[in-house]
N, C-alpha and C. Protein backbone atom coordinates (compact mmCIF):
# COMPACT_ATOMS: atom_id res chain seq x y z
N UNK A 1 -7.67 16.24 -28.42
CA UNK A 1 -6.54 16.52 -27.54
C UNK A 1 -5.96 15.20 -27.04
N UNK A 2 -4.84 15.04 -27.14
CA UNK A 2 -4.04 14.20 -26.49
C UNK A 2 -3.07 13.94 -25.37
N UNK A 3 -3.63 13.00 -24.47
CA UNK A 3 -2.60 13.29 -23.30
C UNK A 3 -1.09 13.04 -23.42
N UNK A 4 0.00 13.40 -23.38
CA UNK A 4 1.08 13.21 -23.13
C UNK A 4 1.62 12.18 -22.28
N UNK A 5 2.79 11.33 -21.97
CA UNK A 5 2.82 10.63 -21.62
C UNK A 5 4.43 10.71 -21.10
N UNK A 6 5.00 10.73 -19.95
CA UNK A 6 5.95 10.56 -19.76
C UNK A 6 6.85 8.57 -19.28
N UNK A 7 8.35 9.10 -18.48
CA UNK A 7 8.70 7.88 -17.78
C UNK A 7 9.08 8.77 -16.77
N UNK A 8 9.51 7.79 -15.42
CA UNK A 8 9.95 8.15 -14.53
C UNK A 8 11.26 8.29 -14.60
N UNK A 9 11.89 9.48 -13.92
CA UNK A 9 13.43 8.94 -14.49
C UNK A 9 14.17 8.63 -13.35
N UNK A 10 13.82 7.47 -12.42
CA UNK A 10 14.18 6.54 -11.90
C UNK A 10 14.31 5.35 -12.16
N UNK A 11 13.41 4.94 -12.56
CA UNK A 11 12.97 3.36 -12.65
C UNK A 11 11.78 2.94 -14.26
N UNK A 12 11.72 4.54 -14.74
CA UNK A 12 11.20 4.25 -16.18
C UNK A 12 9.94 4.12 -16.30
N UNK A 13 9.40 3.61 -15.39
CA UNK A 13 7.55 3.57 -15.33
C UNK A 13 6.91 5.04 -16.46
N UNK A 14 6.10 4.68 -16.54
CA UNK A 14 4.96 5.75 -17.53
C UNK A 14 4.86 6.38 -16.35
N UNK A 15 4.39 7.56 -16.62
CA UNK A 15 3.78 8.73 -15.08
C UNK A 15 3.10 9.72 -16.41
N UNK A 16 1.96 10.27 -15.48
CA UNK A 16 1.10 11.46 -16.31
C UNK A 16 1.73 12.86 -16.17
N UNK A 17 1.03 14.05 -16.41
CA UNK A 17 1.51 15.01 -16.43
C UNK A 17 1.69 15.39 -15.02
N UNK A 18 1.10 14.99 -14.00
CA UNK A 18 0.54 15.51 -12.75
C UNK A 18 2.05 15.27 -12.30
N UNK A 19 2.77 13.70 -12.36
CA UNK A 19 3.95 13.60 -11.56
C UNK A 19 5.40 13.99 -12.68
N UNK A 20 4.83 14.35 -13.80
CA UNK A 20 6.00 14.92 -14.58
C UNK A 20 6.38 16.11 -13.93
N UNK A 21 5.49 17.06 -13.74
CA UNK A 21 5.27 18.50 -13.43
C UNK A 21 5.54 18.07 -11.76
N UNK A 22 4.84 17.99 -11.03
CA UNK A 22 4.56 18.45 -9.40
C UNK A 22 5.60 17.26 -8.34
N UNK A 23 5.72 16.00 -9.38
CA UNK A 23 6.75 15.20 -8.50
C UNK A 23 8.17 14.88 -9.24
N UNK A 24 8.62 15.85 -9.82
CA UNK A 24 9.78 15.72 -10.13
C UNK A 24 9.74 14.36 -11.30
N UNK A 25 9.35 14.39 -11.92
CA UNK A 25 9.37 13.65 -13.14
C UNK A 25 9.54 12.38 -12.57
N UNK A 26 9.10 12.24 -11.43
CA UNK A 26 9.23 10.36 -10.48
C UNK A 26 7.62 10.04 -10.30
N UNK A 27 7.79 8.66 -10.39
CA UNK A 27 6.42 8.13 -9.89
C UNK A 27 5.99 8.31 -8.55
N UNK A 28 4.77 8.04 -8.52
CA UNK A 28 4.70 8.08 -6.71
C UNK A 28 5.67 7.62 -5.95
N UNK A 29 5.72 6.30 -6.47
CA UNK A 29 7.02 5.40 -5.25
C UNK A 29 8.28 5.91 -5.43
N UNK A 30 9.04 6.44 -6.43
CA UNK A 30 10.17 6.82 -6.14
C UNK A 30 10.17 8.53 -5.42
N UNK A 31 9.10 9.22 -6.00
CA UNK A 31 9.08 10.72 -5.41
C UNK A 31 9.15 10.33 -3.68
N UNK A 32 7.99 9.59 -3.16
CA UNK A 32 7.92 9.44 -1.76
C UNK A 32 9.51 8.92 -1.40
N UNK A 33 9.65 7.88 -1.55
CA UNK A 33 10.97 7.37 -1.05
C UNK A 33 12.03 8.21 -1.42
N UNK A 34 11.74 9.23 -2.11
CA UNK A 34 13.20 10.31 -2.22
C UNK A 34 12.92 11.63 -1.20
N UNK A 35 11.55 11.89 -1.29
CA UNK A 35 11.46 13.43 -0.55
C UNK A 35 10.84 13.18 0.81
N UNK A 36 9.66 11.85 1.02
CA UNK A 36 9.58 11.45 2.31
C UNK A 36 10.11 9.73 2.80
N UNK A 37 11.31 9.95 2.96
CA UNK A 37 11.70 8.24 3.26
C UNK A 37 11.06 8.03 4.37
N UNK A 38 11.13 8.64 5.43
CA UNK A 38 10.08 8.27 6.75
C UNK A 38 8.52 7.85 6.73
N UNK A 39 8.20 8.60 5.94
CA UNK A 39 6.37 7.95 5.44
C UNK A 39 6.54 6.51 4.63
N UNK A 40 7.70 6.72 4.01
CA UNK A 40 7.77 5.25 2.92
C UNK A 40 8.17 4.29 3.54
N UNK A 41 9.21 4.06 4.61
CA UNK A 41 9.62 3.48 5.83
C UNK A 41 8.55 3.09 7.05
N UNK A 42 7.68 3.66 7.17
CA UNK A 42 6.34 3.83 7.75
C UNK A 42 5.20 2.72 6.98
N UNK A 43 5.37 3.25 5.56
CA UNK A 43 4.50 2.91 4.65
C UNK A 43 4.86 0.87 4.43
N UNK A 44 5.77 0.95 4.51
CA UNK A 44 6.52 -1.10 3.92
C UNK A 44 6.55 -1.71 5.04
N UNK A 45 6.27 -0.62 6.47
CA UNK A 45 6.05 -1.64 8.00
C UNK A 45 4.54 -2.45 7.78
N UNK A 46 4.19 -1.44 7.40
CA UNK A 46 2.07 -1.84 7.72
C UNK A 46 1.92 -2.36 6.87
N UNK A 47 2.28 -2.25 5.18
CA UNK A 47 1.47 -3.02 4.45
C UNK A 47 1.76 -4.73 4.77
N UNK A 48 0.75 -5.26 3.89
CA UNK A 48 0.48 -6.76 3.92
C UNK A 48 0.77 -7.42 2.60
N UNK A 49 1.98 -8.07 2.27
CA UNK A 49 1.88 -8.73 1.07
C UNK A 49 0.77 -10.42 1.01
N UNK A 50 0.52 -10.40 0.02
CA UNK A 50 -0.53 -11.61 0.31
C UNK A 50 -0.47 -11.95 -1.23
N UNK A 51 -0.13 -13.00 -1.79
CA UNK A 51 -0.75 -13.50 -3.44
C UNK A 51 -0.37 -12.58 -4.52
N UNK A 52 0.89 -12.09 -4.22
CA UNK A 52 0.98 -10.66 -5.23
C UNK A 52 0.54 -9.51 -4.63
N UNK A 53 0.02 -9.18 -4.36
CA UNK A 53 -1.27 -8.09 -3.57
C UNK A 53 -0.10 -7.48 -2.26
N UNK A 54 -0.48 -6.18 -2.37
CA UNK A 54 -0.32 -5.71 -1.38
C UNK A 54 -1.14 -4.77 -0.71
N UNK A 55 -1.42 -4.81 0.50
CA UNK A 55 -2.48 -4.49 1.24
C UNK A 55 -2.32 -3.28 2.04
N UNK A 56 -2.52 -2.41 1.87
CA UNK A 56 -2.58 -1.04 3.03
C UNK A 56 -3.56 -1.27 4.37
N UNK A 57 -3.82 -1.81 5.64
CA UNK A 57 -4.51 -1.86 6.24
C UNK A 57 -5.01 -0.34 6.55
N UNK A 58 -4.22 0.62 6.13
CA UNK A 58 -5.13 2.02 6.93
C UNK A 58 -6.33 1.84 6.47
N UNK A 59 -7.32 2.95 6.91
CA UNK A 59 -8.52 3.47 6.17
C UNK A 59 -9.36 1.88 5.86
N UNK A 60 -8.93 0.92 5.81
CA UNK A 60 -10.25 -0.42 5.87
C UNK A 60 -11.32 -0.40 7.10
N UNK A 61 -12.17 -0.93 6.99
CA UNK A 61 -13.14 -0.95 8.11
C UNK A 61 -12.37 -2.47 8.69
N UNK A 62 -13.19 -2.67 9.80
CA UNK A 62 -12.89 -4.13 10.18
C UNK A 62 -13.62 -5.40 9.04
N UNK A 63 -14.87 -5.11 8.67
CA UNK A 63 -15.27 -5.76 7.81
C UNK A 63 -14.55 -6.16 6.53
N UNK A 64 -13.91 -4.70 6.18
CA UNK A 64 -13.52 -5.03 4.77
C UNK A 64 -11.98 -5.61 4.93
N UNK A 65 -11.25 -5.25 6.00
CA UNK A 65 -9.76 -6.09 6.60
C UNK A 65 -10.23 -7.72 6.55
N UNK A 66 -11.32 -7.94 6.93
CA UNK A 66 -11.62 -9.41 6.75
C UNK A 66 -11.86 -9.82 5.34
N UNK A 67 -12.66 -8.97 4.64
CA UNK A 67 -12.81 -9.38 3.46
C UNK A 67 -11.60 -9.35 2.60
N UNK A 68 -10.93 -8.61 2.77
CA UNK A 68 -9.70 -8.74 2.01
C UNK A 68 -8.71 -9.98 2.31
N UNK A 69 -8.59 -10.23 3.47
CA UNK A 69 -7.51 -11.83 3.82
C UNK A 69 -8.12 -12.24 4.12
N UNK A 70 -9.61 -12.37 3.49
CA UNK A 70 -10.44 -14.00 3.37
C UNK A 70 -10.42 -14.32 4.76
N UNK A 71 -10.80 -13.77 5.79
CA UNK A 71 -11.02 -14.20 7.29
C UNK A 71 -12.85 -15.21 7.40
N UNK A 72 -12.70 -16.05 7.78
CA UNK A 72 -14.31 -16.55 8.21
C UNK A 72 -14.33 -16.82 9.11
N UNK A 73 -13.48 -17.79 9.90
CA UNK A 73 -13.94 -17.87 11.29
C UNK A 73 -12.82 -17.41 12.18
N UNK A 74 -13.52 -17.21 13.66
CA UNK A 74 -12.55 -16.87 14.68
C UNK A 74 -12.32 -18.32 15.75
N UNK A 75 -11.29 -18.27 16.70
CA UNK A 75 -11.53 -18.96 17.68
C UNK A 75 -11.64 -18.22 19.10
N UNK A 76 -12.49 -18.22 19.46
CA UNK A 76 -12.44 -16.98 20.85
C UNK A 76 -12.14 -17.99 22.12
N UNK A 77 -11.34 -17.31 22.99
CA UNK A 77 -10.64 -17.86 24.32
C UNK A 77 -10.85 -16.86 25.03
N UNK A 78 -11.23 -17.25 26.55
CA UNK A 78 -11.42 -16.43 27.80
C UNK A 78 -9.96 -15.88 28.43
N UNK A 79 -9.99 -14.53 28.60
CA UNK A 79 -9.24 -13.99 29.21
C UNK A 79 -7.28 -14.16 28.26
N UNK A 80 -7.82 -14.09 26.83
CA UNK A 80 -6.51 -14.26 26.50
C UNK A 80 -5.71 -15.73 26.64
N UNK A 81 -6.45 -16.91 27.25
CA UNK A 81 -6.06 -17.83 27.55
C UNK A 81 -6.49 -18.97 26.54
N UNK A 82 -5.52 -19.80 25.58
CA UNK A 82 -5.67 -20.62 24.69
C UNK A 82 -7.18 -21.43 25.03
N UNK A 83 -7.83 -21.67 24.51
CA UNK A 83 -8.96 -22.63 24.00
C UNK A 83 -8.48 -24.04 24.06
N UNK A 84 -9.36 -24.64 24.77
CA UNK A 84 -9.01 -26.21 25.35
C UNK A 84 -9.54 -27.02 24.11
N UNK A 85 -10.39 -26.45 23.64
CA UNK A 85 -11.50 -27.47 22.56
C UNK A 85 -10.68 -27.62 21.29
């Protein structure tokens, strides 16, 4: 059996059967930005571009938010007030 293979007919990308059929023959990114612009508008506030990469901060732990933009050290200051050292 062979899977089928579509494009988007927005922007041409390959898409599987799932967004041929259930998202209007659009990829994720164009289905969202056509049927929910407010989530997608929502969605390009939070992410993080970095090195190519783009970053969803939802759903990360704090650990893995560090691990992802390479965080190692902090500088900690009392009361919100800049660090003399």
């Amino acid at each position: 059996m062979t899977e089928d293979s579509w494009n988007c007919r927005k922007c041409n990308v390959t898409i599987g059967g799932h967004n041929q059929y259930l998202h209007d023959g659009m990829c994720d990114d164009c289905y969202f930005k056509e049927y929910f612009p407010e989530d997608q508008a929502a969605y390009e506030i939070r992410i993080i571009k970095m090195n190519n990469e783009t970053i969803d901060p939802i759903g990360l732990t704090q650990e893995d938010f560090e691990k992802v933009l390479n965080l190692t050290e902090y500088l900690e200051t009392k009361e919100g007030k800049p660090d003399k050292d």
